[in-house]
Protein backbone atom coordinates (compact mmCIF):
# COMPACT_ATOMS: atom_id res chain seq x y z
CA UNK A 1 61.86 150.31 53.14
CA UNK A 2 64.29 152.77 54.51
CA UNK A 3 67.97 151.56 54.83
CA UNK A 4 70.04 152.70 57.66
CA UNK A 5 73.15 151.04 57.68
CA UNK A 6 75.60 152.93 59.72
CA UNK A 7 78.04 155.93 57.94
CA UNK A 8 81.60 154.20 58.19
CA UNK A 9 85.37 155.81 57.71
CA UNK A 10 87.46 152.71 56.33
CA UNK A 11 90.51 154.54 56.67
CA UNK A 12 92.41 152.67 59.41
CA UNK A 13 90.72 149.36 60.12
CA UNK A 14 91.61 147.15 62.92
CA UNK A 15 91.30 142.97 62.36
CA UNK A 16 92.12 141.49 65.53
CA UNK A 17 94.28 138.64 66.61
CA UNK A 18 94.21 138.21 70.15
CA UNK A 19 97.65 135.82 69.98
CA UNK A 20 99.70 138.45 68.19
CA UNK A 21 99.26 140.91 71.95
CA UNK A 22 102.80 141.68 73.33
CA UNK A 23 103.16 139.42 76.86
CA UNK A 24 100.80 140.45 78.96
CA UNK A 25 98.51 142.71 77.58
CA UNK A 26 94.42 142.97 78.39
CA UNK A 27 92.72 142.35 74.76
CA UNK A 28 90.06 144.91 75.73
CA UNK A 29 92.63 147.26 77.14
CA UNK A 30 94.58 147.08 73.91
CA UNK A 31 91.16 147.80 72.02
CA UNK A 32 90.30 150.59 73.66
CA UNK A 33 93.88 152.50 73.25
CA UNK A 34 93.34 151.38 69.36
CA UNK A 35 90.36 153.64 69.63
CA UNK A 36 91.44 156.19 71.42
CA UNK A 37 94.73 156.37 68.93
CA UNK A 38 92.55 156.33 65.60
CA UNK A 39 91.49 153.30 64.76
CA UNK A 40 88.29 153.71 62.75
CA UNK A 41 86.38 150.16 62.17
CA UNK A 42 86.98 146.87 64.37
CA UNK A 43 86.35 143.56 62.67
CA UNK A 44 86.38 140.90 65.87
CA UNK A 45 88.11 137.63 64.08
CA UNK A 46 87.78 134.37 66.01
CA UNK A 47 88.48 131.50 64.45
CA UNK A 48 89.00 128.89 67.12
CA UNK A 49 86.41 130.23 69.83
CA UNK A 50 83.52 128.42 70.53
CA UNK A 51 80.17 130.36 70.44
CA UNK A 52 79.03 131.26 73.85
CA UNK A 53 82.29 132.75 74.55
CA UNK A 54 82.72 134.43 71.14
CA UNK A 55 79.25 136.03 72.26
CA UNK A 56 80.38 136.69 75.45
CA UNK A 57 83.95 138.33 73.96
CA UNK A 58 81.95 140.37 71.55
CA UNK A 59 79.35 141.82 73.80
CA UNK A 60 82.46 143.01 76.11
CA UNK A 61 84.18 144.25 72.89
CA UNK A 62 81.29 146.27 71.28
CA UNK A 63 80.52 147.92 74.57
CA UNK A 64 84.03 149.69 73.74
CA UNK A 65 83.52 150.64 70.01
CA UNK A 66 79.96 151.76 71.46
CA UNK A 67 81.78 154.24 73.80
CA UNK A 68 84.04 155.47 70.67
CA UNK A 69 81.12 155.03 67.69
CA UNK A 70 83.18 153.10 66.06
CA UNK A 71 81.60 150.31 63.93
CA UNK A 72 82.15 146.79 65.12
CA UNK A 73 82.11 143.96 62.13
CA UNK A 74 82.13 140.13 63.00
CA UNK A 75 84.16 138.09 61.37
CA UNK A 76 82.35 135.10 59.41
CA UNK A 77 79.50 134.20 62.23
CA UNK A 78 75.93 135.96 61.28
CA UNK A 79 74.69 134.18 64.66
CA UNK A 80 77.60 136.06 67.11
CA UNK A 81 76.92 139.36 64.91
CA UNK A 82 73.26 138.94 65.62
CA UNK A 83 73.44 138.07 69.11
CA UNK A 84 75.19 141.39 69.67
CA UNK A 85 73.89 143.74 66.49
CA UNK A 86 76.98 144.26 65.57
CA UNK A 87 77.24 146.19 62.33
CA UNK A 88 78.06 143.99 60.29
CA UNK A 89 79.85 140.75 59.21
CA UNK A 90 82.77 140.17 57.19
CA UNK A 91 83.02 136.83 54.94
CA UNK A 92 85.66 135.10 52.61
CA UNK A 93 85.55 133.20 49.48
CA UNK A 94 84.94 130.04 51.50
CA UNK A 95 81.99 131.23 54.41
CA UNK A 96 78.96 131.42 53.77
CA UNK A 97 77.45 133.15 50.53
CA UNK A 98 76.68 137.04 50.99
CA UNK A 99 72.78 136.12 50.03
CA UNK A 100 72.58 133.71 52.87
CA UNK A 101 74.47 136.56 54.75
CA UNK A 102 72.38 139.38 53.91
CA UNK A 103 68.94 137.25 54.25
CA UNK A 104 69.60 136.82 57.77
CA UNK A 105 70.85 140.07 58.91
CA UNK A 106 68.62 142.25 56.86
CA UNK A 107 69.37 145.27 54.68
CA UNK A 108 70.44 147.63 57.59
CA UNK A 109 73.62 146.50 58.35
CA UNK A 110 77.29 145.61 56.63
CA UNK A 111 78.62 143.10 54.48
CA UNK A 112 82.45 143.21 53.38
CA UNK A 113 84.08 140.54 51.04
CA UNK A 114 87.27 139.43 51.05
CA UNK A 115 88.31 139.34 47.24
CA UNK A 116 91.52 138.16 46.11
CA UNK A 117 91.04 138.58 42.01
CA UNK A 118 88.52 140.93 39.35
CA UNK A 119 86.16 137.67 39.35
CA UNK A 120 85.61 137.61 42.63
CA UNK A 121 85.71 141.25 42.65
CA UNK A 122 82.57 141.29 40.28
CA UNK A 123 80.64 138.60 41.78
CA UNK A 124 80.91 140.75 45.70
CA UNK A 125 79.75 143.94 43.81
CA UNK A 126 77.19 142.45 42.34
CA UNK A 127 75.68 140.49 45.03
CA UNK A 128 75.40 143.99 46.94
CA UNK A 129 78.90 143.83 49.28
CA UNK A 130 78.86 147.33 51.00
CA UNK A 131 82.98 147.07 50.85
CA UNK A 132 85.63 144.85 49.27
CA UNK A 133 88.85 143.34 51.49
CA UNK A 134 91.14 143.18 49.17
CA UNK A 135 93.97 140.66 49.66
CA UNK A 136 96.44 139.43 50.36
CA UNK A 137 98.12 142.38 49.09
CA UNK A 138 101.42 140.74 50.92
CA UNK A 139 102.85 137.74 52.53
CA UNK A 140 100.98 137.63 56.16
CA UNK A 141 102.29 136.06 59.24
CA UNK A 142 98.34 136.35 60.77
CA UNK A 143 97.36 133.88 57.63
CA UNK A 144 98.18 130.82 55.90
CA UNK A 145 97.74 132.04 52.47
CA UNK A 146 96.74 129.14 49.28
CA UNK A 147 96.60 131.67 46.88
CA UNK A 148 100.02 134.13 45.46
CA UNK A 149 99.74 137.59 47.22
CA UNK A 150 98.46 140.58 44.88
CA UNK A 151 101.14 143.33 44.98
CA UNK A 152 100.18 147.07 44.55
CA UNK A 153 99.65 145.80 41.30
CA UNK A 154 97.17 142.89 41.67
CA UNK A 155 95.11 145.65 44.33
CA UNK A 156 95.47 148.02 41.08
CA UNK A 157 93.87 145.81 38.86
CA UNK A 158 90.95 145.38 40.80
CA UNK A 159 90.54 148.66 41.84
CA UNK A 160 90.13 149.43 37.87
CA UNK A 161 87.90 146.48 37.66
CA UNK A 162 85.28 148.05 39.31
CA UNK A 163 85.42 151.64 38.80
CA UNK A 164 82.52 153.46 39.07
CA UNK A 165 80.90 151.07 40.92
CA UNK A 166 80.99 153.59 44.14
CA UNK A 167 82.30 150.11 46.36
CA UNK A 168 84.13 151.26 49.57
CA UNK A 169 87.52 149.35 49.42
CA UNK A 170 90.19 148.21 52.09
CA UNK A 171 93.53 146.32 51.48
CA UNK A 172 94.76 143.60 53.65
CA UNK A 173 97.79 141.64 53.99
CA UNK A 174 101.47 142.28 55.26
CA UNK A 175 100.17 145.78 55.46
CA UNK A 176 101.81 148.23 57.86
CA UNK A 177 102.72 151.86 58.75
CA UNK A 178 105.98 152.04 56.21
CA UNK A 179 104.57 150.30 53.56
CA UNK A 180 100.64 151.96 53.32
CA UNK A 181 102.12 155.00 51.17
CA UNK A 182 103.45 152.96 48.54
CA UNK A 183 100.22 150.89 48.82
CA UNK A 184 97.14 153.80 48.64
CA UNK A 185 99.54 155.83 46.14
CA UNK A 186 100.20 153.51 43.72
CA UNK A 187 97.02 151.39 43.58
CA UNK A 188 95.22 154.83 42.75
CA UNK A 189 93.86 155.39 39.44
CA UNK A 190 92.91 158.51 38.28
CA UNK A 191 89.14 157.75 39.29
CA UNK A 192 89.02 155.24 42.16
CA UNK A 193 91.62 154.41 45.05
CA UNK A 194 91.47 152.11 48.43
CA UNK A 195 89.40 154.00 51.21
CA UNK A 196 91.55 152.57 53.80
CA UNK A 197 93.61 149.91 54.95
CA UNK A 198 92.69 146.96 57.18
CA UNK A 199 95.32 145.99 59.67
CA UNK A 200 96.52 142.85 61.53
CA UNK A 201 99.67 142.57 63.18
CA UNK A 202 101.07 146.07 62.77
CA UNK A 203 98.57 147.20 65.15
CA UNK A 204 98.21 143.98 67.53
CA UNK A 205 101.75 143.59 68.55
CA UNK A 206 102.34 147.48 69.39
CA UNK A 207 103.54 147.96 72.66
CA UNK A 208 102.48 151.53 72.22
CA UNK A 209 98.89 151.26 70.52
CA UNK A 210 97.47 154.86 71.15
CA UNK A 211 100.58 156.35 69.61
CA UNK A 212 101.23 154.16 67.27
CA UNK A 213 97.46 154.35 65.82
CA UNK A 214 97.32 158.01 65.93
CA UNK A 215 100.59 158.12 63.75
CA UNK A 216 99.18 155.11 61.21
CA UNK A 217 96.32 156.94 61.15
CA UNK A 218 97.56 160.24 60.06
CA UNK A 219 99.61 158.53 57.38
CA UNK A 220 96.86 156.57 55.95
CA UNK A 221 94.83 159.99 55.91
CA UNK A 222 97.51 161.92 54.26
CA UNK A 223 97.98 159.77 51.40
CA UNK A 224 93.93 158.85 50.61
CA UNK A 225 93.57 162.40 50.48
CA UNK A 226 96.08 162.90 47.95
CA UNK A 227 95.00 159.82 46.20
CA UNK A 228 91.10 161.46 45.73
CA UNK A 229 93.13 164.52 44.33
CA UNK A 230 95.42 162.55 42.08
CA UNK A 231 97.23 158.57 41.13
CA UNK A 232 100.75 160.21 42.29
CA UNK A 233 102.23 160.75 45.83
CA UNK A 234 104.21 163.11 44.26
CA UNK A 235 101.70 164.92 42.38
CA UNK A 236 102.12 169.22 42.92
CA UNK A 237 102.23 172.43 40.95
CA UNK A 238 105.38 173.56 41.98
CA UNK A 239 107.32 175.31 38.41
CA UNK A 240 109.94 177.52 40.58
CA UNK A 241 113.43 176.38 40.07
CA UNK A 242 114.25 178.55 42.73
CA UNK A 243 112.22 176.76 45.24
CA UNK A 244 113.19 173.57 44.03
CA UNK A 245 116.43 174.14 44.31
CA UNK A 246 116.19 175.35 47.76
CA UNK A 247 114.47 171.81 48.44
CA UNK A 248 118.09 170.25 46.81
CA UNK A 249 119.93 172.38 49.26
CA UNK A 250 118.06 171.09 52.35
CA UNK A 251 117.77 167.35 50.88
CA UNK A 252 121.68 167.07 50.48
CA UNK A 253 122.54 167.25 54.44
CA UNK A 254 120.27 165.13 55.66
CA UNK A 255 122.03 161.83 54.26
CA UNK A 256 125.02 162.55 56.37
CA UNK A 257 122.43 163.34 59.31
CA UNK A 258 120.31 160.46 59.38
CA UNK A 259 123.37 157.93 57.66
CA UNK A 260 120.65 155.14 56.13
CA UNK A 261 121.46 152.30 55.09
CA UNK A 262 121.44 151.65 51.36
CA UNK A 263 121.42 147.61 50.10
CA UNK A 264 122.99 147.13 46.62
CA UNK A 265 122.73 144.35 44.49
CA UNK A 266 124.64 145.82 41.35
CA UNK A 267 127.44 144.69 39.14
CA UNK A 268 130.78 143.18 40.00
CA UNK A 269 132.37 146.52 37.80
CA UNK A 270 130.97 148.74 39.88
CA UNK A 271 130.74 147.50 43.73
CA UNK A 272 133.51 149.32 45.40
CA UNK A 273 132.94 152.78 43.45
CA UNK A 274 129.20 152.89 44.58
CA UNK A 275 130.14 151.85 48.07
CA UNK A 276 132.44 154.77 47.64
CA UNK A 277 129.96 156.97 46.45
CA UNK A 278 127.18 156.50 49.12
CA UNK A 279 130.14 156.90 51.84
CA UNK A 280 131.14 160.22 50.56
CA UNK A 281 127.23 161.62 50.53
CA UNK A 282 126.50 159.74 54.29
CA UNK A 283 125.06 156.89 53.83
CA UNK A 284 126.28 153.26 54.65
CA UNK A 285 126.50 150.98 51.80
CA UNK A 286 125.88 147.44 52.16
CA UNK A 287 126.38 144.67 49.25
CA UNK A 288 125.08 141.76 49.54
CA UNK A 289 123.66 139.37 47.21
CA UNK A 290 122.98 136.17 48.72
CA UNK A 291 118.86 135.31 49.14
CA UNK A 292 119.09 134.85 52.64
CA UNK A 293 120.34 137.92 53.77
CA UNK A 294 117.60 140.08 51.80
CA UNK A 295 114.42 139.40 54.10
CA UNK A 296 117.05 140.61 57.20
CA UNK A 297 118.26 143.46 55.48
CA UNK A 298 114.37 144.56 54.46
CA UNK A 299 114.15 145.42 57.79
CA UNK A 300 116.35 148.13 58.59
CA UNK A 301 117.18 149.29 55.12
CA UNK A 302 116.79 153.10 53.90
CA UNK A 303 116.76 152.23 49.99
CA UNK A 304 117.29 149.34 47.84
CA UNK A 305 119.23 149.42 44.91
CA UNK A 306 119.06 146.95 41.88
CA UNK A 307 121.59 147.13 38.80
CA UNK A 308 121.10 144.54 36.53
CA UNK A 309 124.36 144.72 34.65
CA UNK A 310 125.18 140.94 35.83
CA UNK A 311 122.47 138.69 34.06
CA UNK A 312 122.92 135.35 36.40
CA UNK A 313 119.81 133.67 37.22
CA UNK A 314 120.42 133.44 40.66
CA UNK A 315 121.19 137.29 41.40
CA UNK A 316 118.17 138.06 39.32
CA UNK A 317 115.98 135.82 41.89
CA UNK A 318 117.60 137.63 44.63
CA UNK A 319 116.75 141.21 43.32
CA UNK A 320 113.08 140.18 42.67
CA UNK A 321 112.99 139.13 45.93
CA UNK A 322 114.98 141.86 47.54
CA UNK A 323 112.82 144.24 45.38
CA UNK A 324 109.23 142.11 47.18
CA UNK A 325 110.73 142.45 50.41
CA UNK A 326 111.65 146.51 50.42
CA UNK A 327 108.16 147.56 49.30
CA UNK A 328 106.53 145.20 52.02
CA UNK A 329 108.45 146.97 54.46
CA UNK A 330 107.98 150.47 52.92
CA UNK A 331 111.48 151.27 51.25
CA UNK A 332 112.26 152.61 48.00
CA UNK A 333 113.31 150.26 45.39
CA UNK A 334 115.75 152.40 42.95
CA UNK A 335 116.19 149.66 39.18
CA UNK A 336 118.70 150.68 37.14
CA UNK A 337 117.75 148.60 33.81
CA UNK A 338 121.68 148.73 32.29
CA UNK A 339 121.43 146.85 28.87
CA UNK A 340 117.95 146.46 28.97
CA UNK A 341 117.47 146.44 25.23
CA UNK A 342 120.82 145.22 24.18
CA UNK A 343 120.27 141.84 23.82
CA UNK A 344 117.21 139.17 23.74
CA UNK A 345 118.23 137.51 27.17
CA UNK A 346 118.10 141.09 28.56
CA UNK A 347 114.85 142.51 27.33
CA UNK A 348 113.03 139.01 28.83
CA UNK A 349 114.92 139.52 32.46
CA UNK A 350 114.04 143.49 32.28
CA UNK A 351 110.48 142.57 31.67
CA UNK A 352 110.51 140.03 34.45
CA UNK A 353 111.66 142.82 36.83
CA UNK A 354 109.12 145.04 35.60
CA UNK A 355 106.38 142.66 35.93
CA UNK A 356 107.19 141.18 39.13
CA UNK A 357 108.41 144.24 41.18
CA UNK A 358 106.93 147.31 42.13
CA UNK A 359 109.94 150.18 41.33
CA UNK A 360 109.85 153.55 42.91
CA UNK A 361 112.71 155.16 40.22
CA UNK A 362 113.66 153.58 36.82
CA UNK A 363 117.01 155.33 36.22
CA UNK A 364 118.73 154.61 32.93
CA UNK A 365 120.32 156.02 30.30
CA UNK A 366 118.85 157.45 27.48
CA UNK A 367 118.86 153.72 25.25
CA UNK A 368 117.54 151.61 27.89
CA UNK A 369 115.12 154.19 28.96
CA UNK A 370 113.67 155.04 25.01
CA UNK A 371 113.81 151.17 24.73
CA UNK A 372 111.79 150.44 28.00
CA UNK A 373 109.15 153.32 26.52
CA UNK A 374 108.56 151.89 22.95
CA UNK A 375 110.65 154.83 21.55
CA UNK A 376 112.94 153.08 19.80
CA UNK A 377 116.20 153.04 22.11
CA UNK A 378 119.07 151.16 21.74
CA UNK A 379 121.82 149.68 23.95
CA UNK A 380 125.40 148.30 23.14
CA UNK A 381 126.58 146.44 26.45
CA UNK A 382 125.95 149.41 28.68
CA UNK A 383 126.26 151.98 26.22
CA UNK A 384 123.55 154.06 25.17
CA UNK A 385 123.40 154.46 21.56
CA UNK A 386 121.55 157.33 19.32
CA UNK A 387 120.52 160.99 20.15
CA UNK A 388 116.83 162.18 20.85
CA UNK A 389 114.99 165.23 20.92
CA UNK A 390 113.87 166.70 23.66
CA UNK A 391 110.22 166.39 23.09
CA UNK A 392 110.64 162.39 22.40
CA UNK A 393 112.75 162.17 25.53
CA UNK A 394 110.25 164.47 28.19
CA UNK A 395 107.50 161.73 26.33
CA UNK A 396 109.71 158.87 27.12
CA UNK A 397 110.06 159.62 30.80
CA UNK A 398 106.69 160.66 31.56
CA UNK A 399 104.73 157.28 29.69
CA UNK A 400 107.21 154.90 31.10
CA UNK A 401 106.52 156.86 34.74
CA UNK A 402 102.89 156.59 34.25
CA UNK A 403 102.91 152.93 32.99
CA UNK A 404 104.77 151.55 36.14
CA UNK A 405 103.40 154.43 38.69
CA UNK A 406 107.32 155.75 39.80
CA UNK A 407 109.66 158.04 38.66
CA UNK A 408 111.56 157.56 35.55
CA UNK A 409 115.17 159.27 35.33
CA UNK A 410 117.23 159.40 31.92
CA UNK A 411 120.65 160.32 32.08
CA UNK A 412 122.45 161.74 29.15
CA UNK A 413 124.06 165.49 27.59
CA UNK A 414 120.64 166.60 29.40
CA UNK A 415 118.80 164.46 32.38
CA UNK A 416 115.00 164.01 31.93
CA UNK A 417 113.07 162.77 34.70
CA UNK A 418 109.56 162.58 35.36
CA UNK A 419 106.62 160.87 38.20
CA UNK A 420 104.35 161.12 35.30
CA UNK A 421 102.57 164.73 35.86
CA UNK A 422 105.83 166.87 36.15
CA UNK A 423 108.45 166.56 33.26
CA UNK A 424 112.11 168.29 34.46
CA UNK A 425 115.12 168.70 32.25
CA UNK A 426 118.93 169.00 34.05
CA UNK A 427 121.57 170.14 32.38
CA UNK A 428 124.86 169.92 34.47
CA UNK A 429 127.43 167.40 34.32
CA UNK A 430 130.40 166.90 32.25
CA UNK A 431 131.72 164.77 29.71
CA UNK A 432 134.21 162.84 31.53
CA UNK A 433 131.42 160.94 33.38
CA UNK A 434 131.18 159.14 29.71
CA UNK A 435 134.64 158.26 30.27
CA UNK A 436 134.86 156.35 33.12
CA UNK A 437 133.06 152.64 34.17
CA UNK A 438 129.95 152.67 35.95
CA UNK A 439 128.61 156.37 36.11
CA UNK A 440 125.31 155.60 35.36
CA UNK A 441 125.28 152.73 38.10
CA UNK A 442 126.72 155.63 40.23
CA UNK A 443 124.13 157.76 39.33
CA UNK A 444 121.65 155.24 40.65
CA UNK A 445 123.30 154.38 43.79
CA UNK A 446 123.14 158.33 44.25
CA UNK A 447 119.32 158.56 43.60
CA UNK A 448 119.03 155.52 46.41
CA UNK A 449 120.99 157.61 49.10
CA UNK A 450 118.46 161.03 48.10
CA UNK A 451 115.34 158.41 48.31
CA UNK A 452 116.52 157.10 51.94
CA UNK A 453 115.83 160.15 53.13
CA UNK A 454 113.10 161.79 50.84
CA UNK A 455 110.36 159.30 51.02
CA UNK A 456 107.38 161.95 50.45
CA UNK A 457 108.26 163.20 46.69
CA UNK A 458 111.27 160.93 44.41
CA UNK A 459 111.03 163.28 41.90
CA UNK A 460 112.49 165.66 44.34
CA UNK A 461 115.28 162.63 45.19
CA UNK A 462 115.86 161.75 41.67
CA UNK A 463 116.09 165.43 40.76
CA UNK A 464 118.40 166.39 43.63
CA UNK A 465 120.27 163.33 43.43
CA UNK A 466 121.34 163.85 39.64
CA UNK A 467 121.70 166.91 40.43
CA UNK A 468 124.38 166.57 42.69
CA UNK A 469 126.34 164.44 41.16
CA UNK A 470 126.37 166.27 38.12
CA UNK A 471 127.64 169.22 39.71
CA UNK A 472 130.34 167.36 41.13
CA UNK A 473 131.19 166.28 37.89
CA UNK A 474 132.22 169.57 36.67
CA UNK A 475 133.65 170.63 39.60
CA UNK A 476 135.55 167.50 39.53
CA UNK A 477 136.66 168.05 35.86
CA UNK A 478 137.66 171.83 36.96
CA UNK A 479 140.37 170.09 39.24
CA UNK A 480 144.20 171.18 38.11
CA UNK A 481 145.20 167.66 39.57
CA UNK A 482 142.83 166.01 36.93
CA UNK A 483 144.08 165.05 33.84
CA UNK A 484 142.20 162.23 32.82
CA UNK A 485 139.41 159.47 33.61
CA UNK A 486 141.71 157.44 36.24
CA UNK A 487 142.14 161.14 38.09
CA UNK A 488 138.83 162.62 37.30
CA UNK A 489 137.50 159.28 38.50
CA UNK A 490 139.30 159.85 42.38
CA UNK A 491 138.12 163.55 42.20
CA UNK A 492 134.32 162.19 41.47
CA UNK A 493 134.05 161.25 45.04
CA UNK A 494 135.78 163.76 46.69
CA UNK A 495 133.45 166.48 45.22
CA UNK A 496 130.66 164.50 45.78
CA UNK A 497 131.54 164.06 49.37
CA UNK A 498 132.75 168.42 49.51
CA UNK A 499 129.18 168.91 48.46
CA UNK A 500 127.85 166.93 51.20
CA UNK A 501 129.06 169.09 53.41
CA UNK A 502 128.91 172.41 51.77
CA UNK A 503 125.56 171.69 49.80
CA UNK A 504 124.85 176.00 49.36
CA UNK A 505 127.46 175.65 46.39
CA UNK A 506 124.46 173.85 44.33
CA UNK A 507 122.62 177.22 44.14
CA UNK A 508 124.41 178.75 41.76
CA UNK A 509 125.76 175.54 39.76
CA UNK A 510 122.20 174.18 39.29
CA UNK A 511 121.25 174.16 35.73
CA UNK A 512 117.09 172.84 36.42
CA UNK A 513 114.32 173.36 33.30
CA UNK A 514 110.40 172.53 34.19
CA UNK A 515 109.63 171.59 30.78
CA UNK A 516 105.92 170.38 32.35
């Protein structure tokens, strides 16, 4: 028997949720701007409508994905999705059984599956689910959830669960226009990534649905296609130090112009320097550590940065959640691991971090980043200890970036940093910075104020932001009014904030290798 179950795009799937409409608003007028905007598959969810007007509802509603071609699914009832032949239904763990489902409404139309684990991942492929929901990828205001949400990691692991399976997959959950890059990007594998995203409030509660589809729509586009070309947002074949520095030069300006804000929880040493610091590049700086103000701050943040040089339970629950919060909403997450290896208590909180949060640049120093890698790093309090080749460091850098799917920076005589395809030595900076409290958490603060405002390609923001500072190391160190670390210290920022506004002076300072 011939199967003809209609050719869908999964990219940028609407779920709807008629109470979530701003004050108002015609459902069906909403709908159709959804449509018009970009949305490519509707799922029609009613939970608490009786069936003659759920028939009625959906017969009204699929006359308007008719007029687009745009798929119409049903949400859990076979009977409403028969009444209308829709094209399909879409059940959860608890409806009923996709056998029962697929007896009833034949071979010619589509299941999904709402999966929340690789079991139940399994079980939907094998019972013949045309496409997997996969979720809750986040904390959901649309759902009451009883089971922990996945993270880009949980969605990871079930994505490699069923490679090569050819399953059309679709993440759901907390999911919106800031957040999807993270999400598609690093779920990918180097074989199988999500073929779209399925979409709740984000898309219900626009005031401006035609625009603000269109725009979702071309993000979630942009970053499946690079995720069917490679695992890495930042992925590229770029080996020109000239062009890349040209990319610093640009980068550096735009702090001051769009002045982000950049959320620290870091160190009681360090606090007023890095404040310091992102003032004199543009940013605002903001620290704050209590566990009520993170979920606030997620909001309107530019970057997040972690420092985990105070070990004290309840600042370490309040970057784990600070770090949670920032990827839901689609910000960078910057960890700087300081001690990491140094002592017992810190290697178990270091692997908590790296367990629980999803990082978009490790930056450490050349100990706590050879000790994160396996390669045999060391740490005394904040100290790294030991030298390292260069081939053991590019290594380093590039299996630590491809274990956690981020960038990896290592600070030392020579930077290495790497997103796990391109390796990319820097050699500036002097050796006063070793002299002085807190330059590696400055360092990181730095790479949060690049990453505010370069949220395409961190390697570029890690690069330019170490970069930078390095530079105004020496120039700092060059001073005739510096004779020391208390001196050079005051002359840090001001060079840092000279090149801020006079960013050309990079070109010829710039000291950048491609070693891959």
């Amino acid at each position: 028997m011939t199967c003809n179950k209609p050719q869908v795009d999964y990219s940028l799937y609407l779920v709807t949720e008629r109470s979530l409409l701003p004050k108002g608003t015609n459902f069906l007028e909403h709908l159709e701007l959804c449509l018009k905007g970009g949305v490519t598959l509707v799922q029609l969810r009613e939970k608490n409508l009786d069936t003659r007007p759920f028939i009625e509802l959906a017969k009204q509603t699929k006359a308007i994905t008719d007029k687009y071609s745009i798929p119409l699914i049903i949400n859990d009832r076979v009977d409403v999705a028969l009444a209308v032949d829709a094209a399909g239904v879409h059940v959860g763990q608890d409806d009923m059984p996709l056998q029962q489902v697929r007896h009833f409404i034949g071979d010619n139309k589509i299941i999904g599956v709402s999966v929340n684990n690789v079991q139940e991942a399994a079980e939907a492929v094998n019972a013949g689910a045309d496409y997997l929901g996969i979720g809750a990828v986040w904390f959901t205001s649309t759902k009451t959830l009883t089971k922990k949400p996945l993270g880009v990691e949980g969605v990871q692991t079930i994505l490699q669960s069923i490679e090569g399976k050819n399953v059309p997959t679709v993440a759901i959950g907390g999911i919106n226009m800031q957040n999807t890059p993270q999400l598609i990007s690093k779920s990918s594998t180097s074989t199988v990534h999500l073929d779209g995203v399925a979409v709740v409030s984000a898309i219900m509660s626009s005031t401006e649905p035609e625009q603000f589809c269109k725009d979702f729509a071309n993000v979630v586009i942009q970053y499946v296609s690079k995720s069917e070309k490679s695992s890495f947002v930042t992925g590229g074949d770029q080996k020109d130090e000239n062009a890349l520095i040209d990319d610093i030069i640009k980068l550096v300006p735009l702090i001051r112009q769009k002045g982000p804000l950049v959320h620290h929880i870091t160190n009681n040493v360090v606090i007023n320097d890095n404040a310091n610091a992102t003032l004199a590049l543009g940013a605002s700086p903001i620290m704050a550590t209590h566990p009520e103000d993170v979920a606030d701050l997620a909001v309107v943040n530019g970057a997040m940065v972690l420092n985990m040089g105070t070990v004290d339970e309840t600042i370490t629950n309040a970057m784990v959640l600070a770090a949670q919060e920032n990827v839901r909403h689609g910000h960078p997450v910057i960890f700087d691991p300081v001690g990491a290896v140094a002592t017992n208590l810190r290697k178990k909180v270091s692997s908590r971090f790296l367990k629980e949060c999803e990082f978009t640049v490790i930056k450490g120093n050349s100990g706590e980043i050879l000790g994160l890698a396996g390669k045999g790093g060391q740490s005394r309090g904040v100290d790294s200890i030991g030298s390292h080749e260069e081939s053991i460091a590019a290594q380093a850098v590039k299996e630590l970036a491809l274990r956690h799917k981020c960038v990896v920076g290592m600070t030392g005589a020579t930077d290495y940093v790497s997103d796990g395809q391109r390796v990319i030595a820097l050699e500036n900076g002097h050796e006063l910075m070793a002299s002085i409290t807190g330059s590696g958490c400055m360092a990181t603060t730095v790479v949060g104020c690049f990453s505010a405002v370069e949220k395409t390609d961190f390697l570029l923001a890690t690069v330019a932001a170490l970069t930078t500072l390095n530079i105004a190391s020496e120039n700092a160190a060059n001073r005739p009014d510096v004779q020391g670390p208390g001196t050079f210290r005051s002359a840090l920022i001001d060079e840092l904030f000279k090149l801020s506004n006079a960013p050309e002076s990079i070109r010829n300072a710039a000291k950048i290798r491609w070693l891959n």
